[in-house]
N, C-alpha and C. Protein backbone atom coordinates (compact mmCIF):
# COMPACT_ATOMS: atom_id res chain seq x y z
N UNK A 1 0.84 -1.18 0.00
CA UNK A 1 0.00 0.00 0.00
C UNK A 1 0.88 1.24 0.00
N UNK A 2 0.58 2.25 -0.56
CA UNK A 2 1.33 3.40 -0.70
C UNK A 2 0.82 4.37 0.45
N UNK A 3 1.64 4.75 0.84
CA UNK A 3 1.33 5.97 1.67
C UNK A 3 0.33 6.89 1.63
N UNK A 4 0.17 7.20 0.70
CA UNK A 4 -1.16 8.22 0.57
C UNK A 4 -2.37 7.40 1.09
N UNK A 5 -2.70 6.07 0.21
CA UNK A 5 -4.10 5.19 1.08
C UNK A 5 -4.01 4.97 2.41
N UNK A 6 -2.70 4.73 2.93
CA UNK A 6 -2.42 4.64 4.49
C UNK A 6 -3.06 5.87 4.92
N UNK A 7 -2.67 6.80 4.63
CA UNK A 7 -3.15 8.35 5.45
C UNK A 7 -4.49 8.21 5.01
N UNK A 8 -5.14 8.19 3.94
CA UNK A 8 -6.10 8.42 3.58
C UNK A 8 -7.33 7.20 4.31
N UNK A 9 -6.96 6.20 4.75
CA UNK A 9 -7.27 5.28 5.59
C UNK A 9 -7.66 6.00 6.95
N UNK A 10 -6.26 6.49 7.37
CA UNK A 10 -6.67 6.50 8.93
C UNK A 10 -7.47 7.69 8.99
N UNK A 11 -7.62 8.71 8.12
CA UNK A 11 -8.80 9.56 8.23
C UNK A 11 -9.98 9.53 8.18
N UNK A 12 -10.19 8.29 7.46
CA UNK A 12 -11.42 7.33 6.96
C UNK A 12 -12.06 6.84 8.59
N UNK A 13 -10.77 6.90 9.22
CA UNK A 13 -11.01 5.89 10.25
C UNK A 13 -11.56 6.63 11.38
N UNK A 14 -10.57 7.96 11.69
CA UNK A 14 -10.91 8.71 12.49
C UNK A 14 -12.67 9.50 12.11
N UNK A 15 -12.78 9.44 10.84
CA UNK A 15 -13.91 10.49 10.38
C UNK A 15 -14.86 9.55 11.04
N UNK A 16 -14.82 8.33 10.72
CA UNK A 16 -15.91 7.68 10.92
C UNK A 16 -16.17 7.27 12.88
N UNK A 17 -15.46 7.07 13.39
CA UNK A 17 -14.85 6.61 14.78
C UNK A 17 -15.47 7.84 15.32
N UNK A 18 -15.10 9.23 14.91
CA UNK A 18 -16.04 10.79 15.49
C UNK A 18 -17.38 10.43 15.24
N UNK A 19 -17.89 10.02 13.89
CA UNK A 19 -18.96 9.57 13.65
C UNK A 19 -19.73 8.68 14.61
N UNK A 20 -19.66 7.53 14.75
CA UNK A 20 -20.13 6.81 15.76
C UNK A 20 -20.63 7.49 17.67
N UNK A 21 -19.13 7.72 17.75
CA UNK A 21 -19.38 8.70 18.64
C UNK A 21 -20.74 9.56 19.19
N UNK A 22 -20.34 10.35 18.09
CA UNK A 22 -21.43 11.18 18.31
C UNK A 22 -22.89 10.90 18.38
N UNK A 23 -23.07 9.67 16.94
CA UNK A 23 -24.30 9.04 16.71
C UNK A 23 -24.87 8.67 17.88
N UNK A 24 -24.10 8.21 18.77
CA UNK A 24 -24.30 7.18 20.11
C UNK A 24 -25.03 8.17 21.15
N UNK A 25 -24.26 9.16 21.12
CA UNK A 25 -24.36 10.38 22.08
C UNK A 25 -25.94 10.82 21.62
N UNK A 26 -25.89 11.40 20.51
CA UNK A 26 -27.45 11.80 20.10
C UNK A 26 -28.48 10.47 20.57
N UNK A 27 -28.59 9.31 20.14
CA UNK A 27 -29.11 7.97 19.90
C UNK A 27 -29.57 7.86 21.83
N UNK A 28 -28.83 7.74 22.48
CA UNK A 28 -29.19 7.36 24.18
C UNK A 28 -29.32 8.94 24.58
N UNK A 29 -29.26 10.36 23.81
CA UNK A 29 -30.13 11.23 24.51
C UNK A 29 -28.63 11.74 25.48
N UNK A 30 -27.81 11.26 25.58
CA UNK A 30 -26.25 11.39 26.75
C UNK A 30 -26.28 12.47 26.99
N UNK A 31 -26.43 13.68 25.96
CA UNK A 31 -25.78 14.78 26.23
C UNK A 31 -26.98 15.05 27.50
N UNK A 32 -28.69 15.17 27.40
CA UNK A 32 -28.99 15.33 28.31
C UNK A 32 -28.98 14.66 30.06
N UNK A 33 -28.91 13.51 29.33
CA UNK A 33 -28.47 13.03 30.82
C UNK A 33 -27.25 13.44 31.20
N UNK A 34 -26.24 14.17 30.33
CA UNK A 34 -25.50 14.94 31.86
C UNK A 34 -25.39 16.24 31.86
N UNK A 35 -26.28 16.74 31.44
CA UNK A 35 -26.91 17.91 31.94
C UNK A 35 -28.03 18.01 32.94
N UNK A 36 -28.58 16.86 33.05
CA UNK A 36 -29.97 16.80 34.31
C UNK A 36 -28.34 16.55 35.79
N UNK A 37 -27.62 15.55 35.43
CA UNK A 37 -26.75 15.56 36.55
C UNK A 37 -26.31 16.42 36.93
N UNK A 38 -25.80 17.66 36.55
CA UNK A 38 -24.57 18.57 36.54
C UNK A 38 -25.97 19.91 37.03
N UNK A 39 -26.96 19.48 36.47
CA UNK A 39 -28.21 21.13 36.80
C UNK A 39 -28.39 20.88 38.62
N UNK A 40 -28.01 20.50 39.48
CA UNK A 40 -28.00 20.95 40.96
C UNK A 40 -26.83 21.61 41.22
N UNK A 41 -26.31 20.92 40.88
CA UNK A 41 -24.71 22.09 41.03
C UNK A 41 -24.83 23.72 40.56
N UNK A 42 -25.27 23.38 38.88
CA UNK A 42 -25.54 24.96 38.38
C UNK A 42 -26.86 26.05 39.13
N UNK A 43 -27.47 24.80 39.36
CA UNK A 43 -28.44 25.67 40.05
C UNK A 43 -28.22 26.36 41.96
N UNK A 44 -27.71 25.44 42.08
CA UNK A 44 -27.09 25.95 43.29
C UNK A 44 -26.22 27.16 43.34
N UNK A 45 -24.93 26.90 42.60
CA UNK A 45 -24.10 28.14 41.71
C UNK A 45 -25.13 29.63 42.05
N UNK A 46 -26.22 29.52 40.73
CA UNK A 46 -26.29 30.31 39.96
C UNK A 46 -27.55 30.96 41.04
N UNK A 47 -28.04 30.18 41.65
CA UNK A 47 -29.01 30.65 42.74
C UNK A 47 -28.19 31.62 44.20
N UNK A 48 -26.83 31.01 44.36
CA UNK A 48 -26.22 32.06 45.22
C UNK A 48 -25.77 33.35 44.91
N UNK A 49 -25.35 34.08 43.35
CA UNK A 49 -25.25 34.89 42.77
C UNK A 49 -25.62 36.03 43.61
N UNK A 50 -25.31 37.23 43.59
CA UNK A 50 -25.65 38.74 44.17
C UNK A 50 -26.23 39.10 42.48
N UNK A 51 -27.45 40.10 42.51
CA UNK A 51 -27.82 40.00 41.34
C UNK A 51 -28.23 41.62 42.20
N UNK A 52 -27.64 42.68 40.26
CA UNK A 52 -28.15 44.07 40.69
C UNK A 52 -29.13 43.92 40.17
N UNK A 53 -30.33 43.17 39.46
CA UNK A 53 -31.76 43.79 38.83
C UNK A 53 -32.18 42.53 39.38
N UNK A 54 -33.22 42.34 39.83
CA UNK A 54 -34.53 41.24 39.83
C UNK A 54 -35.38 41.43 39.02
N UNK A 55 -35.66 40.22 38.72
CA UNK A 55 -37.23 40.55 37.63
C UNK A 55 -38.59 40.57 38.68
C-alpha cells in the first residue's frame, strides 16, 4: 500500500470513529443526561449569585 491510502485510511477511520461517537451520544439522549446531573450544582451556583436587577 502506498502511503497516501495509508493516510487516507486513517482519516477514513478517524472520520468515521467521530462519527459513531457522536451518533451514540445523540441515539441514548447522553448529552442530556448529563446535563440533568450537573443542573443541581448549576443551580445551586447560579441561585447564590448577588444580582443588581430582579425581575
Amino acid at each position: 500500500m502506498s502511503k497516501v491510502l495509508k493516510i487516507l485510511l486513517k482519516i477514513f477511520l478517524c472520520v468515521f470513529g467521530l462519527f459513531a461517537v457522536t451518533f451514540l451520544i445523540y441515539f441514548f439522549n447522553l448529552d442530556m443526561k448529563a446535563t440533568s446531573m450537573i443542573e443541581p450544582f448549576l443551580i445551586k451556583h447560579y441561585d447564590n449569585m448577588e444580582r443588581k436587577y430582579y425581575l
